[in-house]
N, C-alpha and C. Protein backbone atom coordinates (compact mmCIF):
# COMPACT_ATOMS: atom_id res chain seq x y z
N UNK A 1 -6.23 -51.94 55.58
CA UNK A 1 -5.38 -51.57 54.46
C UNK A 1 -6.00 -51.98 53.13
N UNK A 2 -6.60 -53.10 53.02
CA UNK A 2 -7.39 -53.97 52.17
C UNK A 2 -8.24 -53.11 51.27
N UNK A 3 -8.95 -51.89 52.34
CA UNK A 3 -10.16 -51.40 52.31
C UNK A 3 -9.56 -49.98 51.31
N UNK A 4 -8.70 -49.98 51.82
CA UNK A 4 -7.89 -48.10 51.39
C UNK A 4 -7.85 -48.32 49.82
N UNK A 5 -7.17 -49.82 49.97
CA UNK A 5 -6.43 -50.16 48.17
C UNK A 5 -7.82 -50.43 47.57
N UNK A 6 -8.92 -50.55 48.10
CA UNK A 6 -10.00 -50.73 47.14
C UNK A 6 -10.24 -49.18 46.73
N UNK A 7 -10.40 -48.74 47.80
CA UNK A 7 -10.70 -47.23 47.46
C UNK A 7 -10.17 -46.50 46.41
N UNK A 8 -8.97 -46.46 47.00
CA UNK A 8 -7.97 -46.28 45.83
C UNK A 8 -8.12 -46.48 44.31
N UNK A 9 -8.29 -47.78 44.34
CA UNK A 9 -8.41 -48.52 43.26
C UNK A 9 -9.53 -47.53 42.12
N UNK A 10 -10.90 -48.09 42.86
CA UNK A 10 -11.89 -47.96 42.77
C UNK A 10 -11.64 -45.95 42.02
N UNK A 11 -11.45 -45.06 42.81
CA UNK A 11 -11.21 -43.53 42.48
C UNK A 11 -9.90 -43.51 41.65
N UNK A 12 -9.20 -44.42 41.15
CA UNK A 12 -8.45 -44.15 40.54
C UNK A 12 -9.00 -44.54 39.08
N UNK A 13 -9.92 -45.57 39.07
CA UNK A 13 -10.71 -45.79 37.38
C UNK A 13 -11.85 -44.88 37.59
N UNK A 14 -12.28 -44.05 38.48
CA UNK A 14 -12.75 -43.27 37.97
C UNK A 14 -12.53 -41.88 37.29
N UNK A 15 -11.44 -41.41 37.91
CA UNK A 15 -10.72 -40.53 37.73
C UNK A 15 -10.28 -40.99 35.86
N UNK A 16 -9.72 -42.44 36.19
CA UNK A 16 -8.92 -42.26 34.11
C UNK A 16 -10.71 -42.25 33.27
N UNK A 17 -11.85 -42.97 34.00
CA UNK A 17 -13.30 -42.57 32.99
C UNK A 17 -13.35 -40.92 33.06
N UNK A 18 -13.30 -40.34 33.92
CA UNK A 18 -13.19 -38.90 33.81
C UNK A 18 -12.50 -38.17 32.41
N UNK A 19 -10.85 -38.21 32.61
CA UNK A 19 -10.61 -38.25 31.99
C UNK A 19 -10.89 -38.67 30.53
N UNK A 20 -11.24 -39.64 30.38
CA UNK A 20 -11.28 -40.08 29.01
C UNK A 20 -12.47 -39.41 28.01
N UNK A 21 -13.81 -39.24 29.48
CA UNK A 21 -14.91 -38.49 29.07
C UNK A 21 -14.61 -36.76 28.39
N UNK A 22 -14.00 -36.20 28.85
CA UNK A 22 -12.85 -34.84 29.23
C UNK A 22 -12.21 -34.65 27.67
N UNK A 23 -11.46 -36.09 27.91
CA UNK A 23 -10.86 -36.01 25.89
C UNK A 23 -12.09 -35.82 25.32
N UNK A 24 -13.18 -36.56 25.32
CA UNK A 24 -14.38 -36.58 23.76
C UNK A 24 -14.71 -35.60 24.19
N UNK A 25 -15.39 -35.33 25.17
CA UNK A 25 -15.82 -33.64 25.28
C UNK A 25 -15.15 -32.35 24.25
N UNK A 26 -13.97 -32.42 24.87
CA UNK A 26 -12.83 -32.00 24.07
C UNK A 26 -12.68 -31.64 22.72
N UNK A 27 -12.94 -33.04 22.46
CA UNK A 27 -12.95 -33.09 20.63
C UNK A 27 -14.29 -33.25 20.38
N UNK A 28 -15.49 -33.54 20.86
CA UNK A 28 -16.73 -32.89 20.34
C UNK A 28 -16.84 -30.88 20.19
N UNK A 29 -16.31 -30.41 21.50
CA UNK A 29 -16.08 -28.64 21.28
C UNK A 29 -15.15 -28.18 20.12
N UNK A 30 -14.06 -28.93 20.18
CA UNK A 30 -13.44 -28.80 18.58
C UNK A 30 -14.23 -28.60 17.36
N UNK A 31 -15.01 -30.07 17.37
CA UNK A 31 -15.91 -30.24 16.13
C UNK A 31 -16.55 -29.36 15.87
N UNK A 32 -17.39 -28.47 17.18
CA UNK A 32 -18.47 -28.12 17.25
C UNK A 32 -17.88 -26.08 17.04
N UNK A 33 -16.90 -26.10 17.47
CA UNK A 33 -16.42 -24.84 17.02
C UNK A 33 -15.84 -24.92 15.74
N UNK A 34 -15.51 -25.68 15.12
CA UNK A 34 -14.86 -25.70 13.63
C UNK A 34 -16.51 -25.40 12.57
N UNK A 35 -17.11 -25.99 13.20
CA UNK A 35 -18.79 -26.39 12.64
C UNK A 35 -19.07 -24.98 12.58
N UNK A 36 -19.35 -24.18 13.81
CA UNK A 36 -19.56 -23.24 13.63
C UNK A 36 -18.62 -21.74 12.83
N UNK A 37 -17.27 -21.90 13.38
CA UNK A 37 -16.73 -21.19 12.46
C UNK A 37 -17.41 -21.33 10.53
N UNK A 38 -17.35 -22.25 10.18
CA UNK A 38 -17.86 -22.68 9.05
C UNK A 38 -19.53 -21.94 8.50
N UNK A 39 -19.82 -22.19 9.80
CA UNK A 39 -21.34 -21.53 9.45
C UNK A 39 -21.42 -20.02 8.90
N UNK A 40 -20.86 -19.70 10.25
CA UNK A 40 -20.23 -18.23 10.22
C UNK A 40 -19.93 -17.82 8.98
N UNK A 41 -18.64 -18.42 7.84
CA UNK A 41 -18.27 -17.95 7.05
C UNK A 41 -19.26 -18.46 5.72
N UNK A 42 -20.15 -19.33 5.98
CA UNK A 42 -20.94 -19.64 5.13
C UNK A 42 -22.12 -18.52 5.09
N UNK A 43 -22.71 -17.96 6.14
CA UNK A 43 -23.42 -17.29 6.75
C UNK A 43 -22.85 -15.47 6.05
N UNK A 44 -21.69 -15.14 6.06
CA UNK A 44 -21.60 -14.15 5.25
C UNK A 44 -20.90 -14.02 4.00
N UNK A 45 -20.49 -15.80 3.43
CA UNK A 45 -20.87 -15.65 1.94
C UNK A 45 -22.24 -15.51 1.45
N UNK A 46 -23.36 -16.25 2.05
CA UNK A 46 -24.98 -15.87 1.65
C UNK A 46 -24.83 -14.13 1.60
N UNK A 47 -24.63 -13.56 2.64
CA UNK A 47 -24.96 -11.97 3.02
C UNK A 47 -24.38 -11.19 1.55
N UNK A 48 -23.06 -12.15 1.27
CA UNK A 48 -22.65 -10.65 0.25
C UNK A 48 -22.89 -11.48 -1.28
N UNK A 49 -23.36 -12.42 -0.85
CA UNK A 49 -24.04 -12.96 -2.65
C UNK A 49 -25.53 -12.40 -2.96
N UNK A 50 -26.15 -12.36 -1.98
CA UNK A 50 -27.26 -11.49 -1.76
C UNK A 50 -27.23 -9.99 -1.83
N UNK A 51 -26.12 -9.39 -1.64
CA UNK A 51 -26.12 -8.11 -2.16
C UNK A 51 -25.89 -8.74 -3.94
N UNK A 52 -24.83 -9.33 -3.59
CA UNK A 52 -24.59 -9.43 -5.47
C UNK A 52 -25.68 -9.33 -6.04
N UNK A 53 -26.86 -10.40 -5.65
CA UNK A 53 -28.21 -10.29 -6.46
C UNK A 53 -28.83 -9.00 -6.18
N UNK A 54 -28.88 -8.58 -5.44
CA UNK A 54 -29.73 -6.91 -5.53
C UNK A 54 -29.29 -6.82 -6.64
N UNK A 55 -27.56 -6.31 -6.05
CA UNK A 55 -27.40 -5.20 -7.49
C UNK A 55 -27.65 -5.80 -8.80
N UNK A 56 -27.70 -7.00 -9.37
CA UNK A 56 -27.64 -7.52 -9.98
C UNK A 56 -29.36 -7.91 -10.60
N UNK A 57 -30.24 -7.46 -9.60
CA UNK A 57 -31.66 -7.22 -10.01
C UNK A 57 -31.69 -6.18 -10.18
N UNK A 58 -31.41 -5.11 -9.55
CA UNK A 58 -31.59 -3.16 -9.51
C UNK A 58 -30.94 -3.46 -10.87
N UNK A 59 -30.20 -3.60 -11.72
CA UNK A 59 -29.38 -3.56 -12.82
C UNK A 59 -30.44 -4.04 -13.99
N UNK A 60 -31.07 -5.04 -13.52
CA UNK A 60 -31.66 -5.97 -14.71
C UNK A 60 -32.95 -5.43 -14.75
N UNK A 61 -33.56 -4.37 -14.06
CA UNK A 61 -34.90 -3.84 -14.13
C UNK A 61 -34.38 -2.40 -14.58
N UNK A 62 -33.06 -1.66 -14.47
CA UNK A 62 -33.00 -0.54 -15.44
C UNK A 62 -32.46 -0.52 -16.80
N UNK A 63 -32.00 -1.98 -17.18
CA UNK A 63 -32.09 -2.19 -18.31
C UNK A 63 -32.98 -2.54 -18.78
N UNK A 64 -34.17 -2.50 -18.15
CA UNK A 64 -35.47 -3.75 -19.03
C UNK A 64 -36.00 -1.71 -18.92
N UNK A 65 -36.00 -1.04 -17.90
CA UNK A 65 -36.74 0.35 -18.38
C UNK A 65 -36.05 1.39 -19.65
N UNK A 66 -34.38 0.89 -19.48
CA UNK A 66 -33.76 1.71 -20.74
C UNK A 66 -34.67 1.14 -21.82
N UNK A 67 -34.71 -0.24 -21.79
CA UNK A 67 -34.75 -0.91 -23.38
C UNK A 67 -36.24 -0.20 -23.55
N UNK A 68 -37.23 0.05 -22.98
CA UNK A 68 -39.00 0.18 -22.77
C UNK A 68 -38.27 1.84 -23.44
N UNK A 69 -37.68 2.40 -22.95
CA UNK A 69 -37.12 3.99 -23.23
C UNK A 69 -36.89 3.84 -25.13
N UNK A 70 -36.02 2.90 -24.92
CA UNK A 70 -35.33 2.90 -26.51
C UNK A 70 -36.15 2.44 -27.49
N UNK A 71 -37.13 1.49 -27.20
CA UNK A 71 -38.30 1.19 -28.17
C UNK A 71 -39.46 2.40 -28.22
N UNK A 72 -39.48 2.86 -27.37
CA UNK A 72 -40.80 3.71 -27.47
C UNK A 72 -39.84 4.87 -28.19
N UNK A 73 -38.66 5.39 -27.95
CA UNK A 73 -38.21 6.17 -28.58
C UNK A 73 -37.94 5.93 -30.39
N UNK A 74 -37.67 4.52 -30.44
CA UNK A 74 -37.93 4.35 -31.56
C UNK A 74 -38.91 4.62 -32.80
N UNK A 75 -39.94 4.23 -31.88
CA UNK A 75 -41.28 4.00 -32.49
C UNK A 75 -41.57 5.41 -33.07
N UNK A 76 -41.17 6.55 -31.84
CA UNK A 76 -41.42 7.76 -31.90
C UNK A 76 -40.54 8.09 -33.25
N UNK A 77 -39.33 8.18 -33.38
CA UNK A 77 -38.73 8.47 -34.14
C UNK A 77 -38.86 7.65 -36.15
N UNK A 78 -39.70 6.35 -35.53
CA UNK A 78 -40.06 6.18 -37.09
C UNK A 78 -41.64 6.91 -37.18
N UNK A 79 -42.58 7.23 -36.62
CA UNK A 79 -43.41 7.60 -36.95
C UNK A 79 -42.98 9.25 -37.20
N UNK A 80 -41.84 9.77 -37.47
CA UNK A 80 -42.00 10.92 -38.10
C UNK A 80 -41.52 10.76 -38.93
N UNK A 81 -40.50 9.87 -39.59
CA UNK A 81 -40.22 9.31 -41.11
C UNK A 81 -41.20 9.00 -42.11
């Protein structure tokens, strides 16, 4: 009988280390999915700030060709004055 209650014993603290391992697990996959959700949404604020800058370069190189337009048109237009 001696022998059973050790047993017992014995598989019953392993069972609550189980457990307890089970909780941190637990709340490390929490962490680790919150972490990633995060990435994720960090991951396609980069994507659409990066469009922002395209357009926002495509923009700043057809104003630098208007302005090249408007000076040379200038120039043109005082050299017939």
């Amino acid at each position: 009988m001696s022998v059973t209650l050790i047993v017992l014993l014995f598989t019953t603290k392993m069972l609550i280390i189980q457990s307890q391992l089970l909780t941190e697990l637990s709340a490390a996959l929490t962490v680790l999915l919150s972490t990633t959700k995060m990435l994720t949404i960090q991951s396609q604020l980069l994507t659409e700030l990066s469009a922002a800058l395209t357009v926002l370069l495509s923009t700043t190189k057809m104003l630098t060709i208007q302005s090249h337009f408007t000076d040379n048109f200038s120039g043109l237009l005082l050299s017939f004055l």
